[in-house]
PDB file of N, CA and C in Angstrom:
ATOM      1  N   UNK A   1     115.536 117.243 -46.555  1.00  0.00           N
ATOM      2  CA  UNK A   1     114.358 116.734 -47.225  1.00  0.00           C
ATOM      3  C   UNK A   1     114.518 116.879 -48.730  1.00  0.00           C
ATOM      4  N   UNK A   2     113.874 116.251 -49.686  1.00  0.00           N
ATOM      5  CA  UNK A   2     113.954 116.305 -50.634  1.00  0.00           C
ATOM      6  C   UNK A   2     113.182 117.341 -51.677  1.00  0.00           C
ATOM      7  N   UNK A   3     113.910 118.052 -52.626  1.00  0.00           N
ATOM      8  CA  UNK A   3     113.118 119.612 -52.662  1.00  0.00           C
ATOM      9  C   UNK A   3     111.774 118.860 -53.856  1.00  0.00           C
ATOM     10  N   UNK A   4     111.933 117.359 -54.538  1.00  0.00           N
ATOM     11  CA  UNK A   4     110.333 117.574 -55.263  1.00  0.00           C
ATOM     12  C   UNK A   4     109.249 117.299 -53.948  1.00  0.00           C
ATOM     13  N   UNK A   5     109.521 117.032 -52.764  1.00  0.00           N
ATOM     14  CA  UNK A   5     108.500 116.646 -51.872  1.00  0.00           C
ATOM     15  C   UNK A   5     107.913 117.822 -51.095  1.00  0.00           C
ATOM     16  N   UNK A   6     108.994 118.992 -50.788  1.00  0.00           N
ATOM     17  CA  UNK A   6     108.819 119.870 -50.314  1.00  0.00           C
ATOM     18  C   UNK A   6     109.470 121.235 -51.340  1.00  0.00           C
ATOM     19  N   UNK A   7     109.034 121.772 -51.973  1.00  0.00           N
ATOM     20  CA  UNK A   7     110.414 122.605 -52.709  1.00  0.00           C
ATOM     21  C   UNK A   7     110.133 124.151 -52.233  1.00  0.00           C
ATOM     22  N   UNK A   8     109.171 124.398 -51.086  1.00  0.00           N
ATOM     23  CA  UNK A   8     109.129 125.368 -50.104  1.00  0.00           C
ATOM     24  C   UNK A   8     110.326 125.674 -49.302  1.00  0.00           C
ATOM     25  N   UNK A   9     111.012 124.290 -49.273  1.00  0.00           N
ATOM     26  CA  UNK A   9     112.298 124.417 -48.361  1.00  0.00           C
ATOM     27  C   UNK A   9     113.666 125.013 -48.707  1.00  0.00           C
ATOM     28  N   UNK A  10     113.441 125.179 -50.351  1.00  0.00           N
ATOM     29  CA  UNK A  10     114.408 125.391 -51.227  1.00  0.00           C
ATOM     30  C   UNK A  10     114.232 127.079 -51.514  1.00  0.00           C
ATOM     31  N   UNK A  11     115.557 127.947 -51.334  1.00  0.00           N
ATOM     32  CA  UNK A  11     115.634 129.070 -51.806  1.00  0.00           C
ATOM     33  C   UNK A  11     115.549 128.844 -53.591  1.00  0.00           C
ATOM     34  N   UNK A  12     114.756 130.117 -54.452  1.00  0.00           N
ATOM     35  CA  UNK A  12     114.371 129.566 -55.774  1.00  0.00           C
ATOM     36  C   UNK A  12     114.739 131.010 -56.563  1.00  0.00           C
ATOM     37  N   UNK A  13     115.661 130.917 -57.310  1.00  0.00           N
ATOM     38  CA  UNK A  13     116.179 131.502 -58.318  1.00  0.00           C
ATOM     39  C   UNK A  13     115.429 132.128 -59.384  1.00  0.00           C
ATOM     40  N   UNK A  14     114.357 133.297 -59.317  1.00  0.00           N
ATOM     41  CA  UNK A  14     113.812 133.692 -60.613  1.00  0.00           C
ATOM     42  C   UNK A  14     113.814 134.475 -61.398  1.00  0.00           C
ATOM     43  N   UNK A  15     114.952 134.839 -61.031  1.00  0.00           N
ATOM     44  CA  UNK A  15     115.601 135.811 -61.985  1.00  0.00           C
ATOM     45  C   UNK A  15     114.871 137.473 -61.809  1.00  0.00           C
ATOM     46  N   UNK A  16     115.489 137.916 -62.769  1.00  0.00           N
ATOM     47  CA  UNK A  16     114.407 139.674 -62.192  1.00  0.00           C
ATOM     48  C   UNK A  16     112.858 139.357 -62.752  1.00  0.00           C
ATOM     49  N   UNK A  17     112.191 140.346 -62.448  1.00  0.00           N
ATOM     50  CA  UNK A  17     110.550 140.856 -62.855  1.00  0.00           C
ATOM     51  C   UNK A  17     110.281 141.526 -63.536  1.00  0.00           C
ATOM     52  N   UNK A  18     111.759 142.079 -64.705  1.00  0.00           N
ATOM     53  CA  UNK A  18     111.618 143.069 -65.316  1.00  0.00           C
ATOM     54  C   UNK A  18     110.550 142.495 -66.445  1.00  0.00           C
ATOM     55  N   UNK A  19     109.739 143.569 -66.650  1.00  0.00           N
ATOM     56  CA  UNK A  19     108.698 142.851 -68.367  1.00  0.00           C
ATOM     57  C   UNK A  19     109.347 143.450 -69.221  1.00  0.00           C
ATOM     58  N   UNK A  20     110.343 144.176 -69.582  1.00  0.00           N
ATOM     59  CA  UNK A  20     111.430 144.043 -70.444  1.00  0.00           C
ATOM     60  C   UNK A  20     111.869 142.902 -71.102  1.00  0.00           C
ATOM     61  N   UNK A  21     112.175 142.048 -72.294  1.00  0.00           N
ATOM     62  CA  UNK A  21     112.363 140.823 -72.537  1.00  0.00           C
ATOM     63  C   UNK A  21     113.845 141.458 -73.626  1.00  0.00           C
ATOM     64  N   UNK A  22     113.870 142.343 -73.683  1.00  0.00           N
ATOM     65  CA  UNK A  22     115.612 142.907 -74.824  1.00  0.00           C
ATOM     66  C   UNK A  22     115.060 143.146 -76.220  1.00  0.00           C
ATOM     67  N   UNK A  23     114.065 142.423 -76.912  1.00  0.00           N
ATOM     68  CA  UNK A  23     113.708 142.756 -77.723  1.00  0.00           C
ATOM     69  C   UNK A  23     112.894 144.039 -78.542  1.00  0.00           C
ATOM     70  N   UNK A  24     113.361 144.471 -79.627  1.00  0.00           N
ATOM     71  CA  UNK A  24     112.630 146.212 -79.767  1.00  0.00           C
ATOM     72  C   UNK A  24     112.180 145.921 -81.390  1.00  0.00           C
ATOM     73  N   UNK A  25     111.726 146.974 -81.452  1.00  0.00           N
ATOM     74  CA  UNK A  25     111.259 147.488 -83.104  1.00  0.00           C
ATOM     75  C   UNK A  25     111.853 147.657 -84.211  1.00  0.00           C
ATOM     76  N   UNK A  26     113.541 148.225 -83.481  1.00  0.00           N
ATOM     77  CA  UNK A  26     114.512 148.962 -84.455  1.00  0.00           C
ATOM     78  C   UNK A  26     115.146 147.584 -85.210  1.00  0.00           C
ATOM     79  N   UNK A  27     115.528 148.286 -86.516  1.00  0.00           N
ATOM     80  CA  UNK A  27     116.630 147.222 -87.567  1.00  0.00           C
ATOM     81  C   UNK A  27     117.676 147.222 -87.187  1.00  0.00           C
ATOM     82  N   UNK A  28     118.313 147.777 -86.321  1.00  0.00           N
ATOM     83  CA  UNK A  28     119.451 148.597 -85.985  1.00  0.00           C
ATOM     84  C   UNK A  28     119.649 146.868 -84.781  1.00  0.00           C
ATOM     85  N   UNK A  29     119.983 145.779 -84.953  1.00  0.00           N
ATOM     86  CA  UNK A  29     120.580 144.836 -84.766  1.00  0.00           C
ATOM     87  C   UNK A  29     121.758 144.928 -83.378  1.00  0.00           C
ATOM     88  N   UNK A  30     122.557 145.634 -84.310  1.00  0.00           N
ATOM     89  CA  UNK A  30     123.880 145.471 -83.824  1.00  0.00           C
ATOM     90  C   UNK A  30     123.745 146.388 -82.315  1.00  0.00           C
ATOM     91  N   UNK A  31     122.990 147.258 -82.360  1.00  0.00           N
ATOM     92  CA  UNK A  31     122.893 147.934 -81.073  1.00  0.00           C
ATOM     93  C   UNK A  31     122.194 147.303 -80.146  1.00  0.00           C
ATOM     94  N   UNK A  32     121.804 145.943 -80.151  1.00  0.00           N
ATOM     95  CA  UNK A  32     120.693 145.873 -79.293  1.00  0.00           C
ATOM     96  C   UNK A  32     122.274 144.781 -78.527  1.00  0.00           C
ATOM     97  N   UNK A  33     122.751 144.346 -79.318  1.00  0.00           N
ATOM     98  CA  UNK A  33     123.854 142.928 -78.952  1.00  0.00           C
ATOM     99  C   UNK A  33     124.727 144.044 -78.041  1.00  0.00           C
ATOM    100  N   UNK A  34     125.198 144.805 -78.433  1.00  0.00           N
ATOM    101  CA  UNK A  34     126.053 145.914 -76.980  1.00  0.00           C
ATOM    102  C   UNK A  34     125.223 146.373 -76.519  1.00  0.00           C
ATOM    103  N   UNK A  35     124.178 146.618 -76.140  1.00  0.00           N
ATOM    104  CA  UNK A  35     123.417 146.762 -75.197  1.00  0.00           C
ATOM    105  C   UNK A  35     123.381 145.449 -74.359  1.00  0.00           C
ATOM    106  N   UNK A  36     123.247 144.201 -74.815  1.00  0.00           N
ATOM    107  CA  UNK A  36     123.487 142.986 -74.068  1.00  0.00           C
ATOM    108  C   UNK A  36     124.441 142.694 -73.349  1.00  0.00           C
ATOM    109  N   UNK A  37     125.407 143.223 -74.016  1.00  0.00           N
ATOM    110  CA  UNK A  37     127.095 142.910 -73.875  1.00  0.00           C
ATOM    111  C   UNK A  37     126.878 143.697 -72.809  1.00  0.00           C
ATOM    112  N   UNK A  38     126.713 145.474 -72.431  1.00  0.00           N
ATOM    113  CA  UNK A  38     127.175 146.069 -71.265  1.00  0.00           C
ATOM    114  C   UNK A  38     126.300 145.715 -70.151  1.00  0.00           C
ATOM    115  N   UNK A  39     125.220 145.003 -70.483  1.00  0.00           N
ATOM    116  CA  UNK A  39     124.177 144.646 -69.292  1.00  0.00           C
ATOM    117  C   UNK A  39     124.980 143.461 -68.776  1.00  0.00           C
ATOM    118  N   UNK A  40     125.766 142.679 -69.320  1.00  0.00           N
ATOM    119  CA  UNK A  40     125.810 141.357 -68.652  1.00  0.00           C
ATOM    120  C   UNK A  40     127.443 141.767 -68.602  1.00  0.00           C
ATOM    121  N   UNK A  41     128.156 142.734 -68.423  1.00  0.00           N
ATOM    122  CA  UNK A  41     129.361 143.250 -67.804  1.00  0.00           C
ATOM    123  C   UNK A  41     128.982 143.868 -66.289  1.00  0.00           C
ATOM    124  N   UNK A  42     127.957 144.468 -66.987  1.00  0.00           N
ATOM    125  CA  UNK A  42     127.183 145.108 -65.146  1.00  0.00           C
ATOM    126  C   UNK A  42     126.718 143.763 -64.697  1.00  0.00           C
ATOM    127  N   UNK A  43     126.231 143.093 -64.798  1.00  0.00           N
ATOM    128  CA  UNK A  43     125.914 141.953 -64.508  1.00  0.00           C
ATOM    129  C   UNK A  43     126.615 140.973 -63.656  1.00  0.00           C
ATOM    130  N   UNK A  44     127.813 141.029 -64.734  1.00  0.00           N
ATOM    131  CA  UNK A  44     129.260 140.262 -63.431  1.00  0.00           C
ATOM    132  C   UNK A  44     130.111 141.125 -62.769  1.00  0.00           C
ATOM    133  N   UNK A  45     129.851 142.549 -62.845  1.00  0.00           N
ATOM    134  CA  UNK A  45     130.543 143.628 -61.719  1.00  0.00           C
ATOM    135  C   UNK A  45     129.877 143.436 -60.440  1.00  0.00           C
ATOM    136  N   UNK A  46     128.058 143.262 -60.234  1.00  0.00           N
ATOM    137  CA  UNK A  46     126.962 143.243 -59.488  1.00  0.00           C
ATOM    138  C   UNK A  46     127.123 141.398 -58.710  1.00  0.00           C
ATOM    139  N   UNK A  47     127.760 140.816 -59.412  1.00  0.00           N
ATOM    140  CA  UNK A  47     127.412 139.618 -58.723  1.00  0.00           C
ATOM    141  C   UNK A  47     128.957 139.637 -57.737  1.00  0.00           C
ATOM    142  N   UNK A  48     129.710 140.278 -57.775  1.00  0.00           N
ATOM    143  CA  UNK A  48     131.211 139.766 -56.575  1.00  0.00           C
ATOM    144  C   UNK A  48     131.668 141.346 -56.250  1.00  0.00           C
ATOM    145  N   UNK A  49     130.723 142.110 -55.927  1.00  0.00           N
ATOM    146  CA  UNK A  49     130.946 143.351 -54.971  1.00  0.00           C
ATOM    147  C   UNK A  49     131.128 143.361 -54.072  1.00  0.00           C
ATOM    148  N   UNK A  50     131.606 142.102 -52.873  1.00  0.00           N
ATOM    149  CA  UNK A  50     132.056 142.296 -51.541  1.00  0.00           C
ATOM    150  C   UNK A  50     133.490 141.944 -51.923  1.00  0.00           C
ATOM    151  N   UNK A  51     133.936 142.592 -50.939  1.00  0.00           N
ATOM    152  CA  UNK A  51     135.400 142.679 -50.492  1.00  0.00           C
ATOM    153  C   UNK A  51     136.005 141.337 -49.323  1.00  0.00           C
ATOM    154  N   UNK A  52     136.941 141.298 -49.252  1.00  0.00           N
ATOM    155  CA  UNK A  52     137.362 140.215 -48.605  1.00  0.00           C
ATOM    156  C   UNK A  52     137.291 140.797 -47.064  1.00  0.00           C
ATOM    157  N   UNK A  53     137.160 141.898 -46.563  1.00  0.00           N
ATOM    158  CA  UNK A  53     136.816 141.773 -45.430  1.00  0.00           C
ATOM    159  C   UNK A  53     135.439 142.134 -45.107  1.00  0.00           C
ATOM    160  N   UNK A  54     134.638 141.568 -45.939  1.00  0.00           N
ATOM    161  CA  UNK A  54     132.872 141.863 -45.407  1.00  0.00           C
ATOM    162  C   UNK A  54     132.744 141.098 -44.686  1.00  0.00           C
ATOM    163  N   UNK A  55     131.584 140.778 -44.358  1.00  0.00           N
ATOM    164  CA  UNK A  55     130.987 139.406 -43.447  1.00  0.00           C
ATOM    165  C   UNK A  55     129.862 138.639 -44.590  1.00  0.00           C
ATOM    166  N   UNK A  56     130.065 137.544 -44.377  1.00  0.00           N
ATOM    167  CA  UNK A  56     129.805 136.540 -45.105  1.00  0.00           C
ATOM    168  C   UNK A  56     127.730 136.650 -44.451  1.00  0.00           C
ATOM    169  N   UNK A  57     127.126 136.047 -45.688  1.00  0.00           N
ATOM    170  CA  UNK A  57     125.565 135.599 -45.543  1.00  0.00           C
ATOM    171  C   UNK A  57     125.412 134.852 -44.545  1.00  0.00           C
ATOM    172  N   UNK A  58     124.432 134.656 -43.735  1.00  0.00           N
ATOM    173  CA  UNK A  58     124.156 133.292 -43.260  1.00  0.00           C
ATOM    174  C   UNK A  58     123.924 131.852 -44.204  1.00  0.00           C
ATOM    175  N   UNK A  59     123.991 130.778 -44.192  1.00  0.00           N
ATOM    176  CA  UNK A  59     124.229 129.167 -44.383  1.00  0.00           C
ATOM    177  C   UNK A  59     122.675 129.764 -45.104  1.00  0.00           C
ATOM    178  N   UNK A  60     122.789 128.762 -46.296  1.00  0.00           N
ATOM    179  CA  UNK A  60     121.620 128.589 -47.082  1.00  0.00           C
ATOM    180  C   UNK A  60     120.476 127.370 -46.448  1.00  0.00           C
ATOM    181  N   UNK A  61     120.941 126.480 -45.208  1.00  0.00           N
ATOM    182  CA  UNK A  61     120.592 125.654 -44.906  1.00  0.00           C
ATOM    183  C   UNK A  61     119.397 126.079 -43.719  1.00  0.00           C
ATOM    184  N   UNK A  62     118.453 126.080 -43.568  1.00  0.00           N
ATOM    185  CA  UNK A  62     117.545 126.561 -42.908  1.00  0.00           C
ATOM    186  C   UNK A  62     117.398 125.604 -41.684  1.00  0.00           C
ATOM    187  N   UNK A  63     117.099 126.002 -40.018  1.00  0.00           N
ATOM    188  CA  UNK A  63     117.282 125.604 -39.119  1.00  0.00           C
ATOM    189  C   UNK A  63     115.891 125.982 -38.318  1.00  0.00           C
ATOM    190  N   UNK A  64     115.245 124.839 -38.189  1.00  0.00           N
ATOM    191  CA  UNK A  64     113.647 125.037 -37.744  1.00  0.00           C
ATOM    192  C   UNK A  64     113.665 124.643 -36.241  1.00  0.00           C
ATOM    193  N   UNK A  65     113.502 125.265 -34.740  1.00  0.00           N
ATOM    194  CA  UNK A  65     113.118 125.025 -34.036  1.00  0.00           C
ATOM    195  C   UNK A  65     111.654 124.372 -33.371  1.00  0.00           C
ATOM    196  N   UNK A  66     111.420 123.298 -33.343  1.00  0.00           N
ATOM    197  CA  UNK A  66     110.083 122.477 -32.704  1.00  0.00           C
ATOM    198  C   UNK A  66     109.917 122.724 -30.830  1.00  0.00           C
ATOM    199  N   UNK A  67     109.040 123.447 -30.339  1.00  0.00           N
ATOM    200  CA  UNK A  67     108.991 123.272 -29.347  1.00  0.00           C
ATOM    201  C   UNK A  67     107.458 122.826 -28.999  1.00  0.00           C
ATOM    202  N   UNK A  68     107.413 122.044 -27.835  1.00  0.00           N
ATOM    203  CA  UNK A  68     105.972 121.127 -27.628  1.00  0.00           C
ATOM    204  C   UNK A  68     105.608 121.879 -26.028  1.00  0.00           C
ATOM    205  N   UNK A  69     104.319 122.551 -26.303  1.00  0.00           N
ATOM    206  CA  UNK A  69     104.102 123.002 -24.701  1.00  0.00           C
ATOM    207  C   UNK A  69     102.652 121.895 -24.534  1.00  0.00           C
ATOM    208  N   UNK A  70     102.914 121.548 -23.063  1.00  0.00           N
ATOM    209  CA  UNK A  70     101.827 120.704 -22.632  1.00  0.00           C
ATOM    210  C   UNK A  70     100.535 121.702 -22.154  1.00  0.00           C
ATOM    211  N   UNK A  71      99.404 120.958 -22.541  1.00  0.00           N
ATOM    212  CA  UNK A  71      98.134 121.744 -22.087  1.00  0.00           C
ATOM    213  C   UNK A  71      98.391 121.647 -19.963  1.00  0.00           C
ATOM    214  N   UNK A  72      97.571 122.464 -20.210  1.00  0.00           N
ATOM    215  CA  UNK A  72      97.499 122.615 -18.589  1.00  0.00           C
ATOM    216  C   UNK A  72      96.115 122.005 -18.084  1.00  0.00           C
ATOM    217  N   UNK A  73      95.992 121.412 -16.727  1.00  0.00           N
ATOM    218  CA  UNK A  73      94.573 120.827 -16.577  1.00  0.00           C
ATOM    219  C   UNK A  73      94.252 122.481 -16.575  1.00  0.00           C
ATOM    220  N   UNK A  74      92.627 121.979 -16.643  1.00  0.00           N
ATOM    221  CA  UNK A  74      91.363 123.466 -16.384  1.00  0.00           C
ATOM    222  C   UNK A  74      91.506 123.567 -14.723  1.00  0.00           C
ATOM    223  N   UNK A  75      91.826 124.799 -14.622  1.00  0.00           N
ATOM    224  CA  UNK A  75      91.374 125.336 -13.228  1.00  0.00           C
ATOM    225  C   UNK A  75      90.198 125.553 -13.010  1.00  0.00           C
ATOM    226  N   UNK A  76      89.673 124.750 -11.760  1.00  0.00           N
ATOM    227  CA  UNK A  76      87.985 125.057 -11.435  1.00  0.00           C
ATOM    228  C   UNK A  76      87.834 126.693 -10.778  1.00  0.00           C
ATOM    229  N   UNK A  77      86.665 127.109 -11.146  1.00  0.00           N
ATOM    230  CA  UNK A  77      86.109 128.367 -10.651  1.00  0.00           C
ATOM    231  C   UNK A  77      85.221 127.674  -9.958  1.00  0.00           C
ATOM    232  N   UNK A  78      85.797 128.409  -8.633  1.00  0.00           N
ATOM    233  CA  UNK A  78      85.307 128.620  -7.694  1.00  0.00           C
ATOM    234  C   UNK A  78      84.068 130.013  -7.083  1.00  0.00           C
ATOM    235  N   UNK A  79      83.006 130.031  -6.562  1.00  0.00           N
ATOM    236  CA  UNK A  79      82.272 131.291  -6.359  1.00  0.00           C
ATOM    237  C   UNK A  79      82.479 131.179  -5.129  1.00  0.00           C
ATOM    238  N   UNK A  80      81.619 131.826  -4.690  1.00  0.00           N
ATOM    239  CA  UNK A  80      82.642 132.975  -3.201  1.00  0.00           C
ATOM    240  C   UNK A  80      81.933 132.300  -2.352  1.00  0.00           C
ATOM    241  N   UNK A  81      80.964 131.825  -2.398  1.00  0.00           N
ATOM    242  CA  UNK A  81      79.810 130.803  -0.877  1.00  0.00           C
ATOM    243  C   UNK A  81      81.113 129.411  -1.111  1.00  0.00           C
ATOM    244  N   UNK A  82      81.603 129.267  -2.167  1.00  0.00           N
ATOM    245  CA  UNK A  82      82.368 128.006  -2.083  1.00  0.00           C
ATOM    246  C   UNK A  82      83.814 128.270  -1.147  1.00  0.00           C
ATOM    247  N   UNK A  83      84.111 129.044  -1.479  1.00  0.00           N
ATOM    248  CA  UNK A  83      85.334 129.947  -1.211  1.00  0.00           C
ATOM    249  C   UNK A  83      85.233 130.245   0.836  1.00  0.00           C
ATOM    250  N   UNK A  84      84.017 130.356   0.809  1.00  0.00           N
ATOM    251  CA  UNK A  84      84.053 130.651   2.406  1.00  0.00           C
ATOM    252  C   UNK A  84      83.501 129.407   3.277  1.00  0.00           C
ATOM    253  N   UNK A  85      82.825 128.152   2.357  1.00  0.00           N
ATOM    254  CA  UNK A  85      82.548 127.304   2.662  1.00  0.00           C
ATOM    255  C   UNK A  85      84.368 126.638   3.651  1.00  0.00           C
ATOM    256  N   UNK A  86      85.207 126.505   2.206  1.00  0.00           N
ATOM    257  CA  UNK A  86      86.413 125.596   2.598  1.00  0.00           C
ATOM    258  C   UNK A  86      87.455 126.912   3.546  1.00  0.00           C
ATOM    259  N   UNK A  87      86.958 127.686   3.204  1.00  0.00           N
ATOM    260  CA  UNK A  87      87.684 128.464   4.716  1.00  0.00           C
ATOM    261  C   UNK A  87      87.239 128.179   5.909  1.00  0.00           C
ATOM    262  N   UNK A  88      86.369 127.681   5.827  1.00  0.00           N
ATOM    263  CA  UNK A  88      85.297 127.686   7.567  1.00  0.00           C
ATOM    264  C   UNK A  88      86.047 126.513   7.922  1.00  0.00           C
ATOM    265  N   UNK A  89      86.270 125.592   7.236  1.00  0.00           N
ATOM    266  CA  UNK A  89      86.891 124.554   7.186  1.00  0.00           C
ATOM    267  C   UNK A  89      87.951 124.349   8.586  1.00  0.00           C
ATOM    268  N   UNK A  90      88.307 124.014   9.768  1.00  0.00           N
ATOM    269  CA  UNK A  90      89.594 123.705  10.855  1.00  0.00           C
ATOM    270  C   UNK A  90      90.333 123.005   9.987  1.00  0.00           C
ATOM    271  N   UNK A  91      91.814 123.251   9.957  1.00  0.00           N
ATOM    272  CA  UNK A  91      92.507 122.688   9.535  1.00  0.00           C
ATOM    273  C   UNK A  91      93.227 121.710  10.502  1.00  0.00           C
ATOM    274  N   UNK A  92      93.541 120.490  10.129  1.00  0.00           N
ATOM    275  CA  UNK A  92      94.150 119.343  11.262  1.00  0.00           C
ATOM    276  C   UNK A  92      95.540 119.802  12.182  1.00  0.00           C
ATOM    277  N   UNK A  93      96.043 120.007  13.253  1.00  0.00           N
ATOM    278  CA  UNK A  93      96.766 119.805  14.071  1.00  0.00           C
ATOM    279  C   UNK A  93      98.041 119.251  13.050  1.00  0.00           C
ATOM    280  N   UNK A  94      99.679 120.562  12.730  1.00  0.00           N
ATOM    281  CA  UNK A  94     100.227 119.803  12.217  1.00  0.00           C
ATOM    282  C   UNK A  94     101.110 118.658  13.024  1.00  0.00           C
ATOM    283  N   UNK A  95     101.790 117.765  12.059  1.00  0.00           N
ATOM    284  CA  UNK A  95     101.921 116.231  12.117  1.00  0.00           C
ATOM    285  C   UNK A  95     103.412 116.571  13.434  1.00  0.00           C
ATOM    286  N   UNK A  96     103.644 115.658  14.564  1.00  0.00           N
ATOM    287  CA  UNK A  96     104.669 116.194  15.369  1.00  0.00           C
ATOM    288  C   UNK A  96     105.704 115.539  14.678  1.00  0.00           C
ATOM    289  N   UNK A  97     105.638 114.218  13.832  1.00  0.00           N
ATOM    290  CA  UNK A  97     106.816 114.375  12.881  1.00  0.00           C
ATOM    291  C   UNK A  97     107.610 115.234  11.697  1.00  0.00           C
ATOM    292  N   UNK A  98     106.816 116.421  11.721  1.00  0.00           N
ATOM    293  CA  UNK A  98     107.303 117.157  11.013  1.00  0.00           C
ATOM    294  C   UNK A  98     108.074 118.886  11.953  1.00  0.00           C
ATOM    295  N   UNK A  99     107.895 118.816  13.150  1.00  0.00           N
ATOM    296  CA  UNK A  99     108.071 119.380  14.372  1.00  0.00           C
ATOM    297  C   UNK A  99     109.596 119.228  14.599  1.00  0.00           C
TER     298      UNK A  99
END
């Protein structure tokens, strides 16, 4: 499907939640840029930490099962004078073709 029609369907990239934004108070410049520098070294150490014999993610492709159950007719309730009514009932002589 197409993700502007649905973009629920789409895994979505938002980066962290930190309210940290890098920016500070100090004049001190040059410290804030290696501070950048070692965050985004940890950064690409953190993104390829599996080894070649891990096991791989599952498929980014999402797989939706549809199953359709049919209603059932309503079962009649029956009360108990009804109940002993169709018992009283003789049942027919079975058929000698089935004998």
């Amino acid at each position: 499907s197409d993700p502007e029609e649905d973009p629920t369907d789409y895994p979505v990239d938002r980066g962290d939640d930190d309210d940290d934004d890098g920016s500070s108070n100090d004049d001190d410049d040059d410290d804030d840029v290696e501070e950048d520098e070692d965050k985004d070294a940890e950064e690409e150490e953190e993104e390829h930490p599996a080894s070649a014999d891990s096991i791989l993610p599952p498929p980014v492709h999402r797989v939706t099962a549809r199953m359709s159950i049919r209603a059932q007719p309503p079962t009649p309730v029956w009360s108990e004078t009804e109940i002993d009514k169709l018992l009283a009932i003789p049942s027919p002589p079975p058929s000698p073709l089935s004998l």
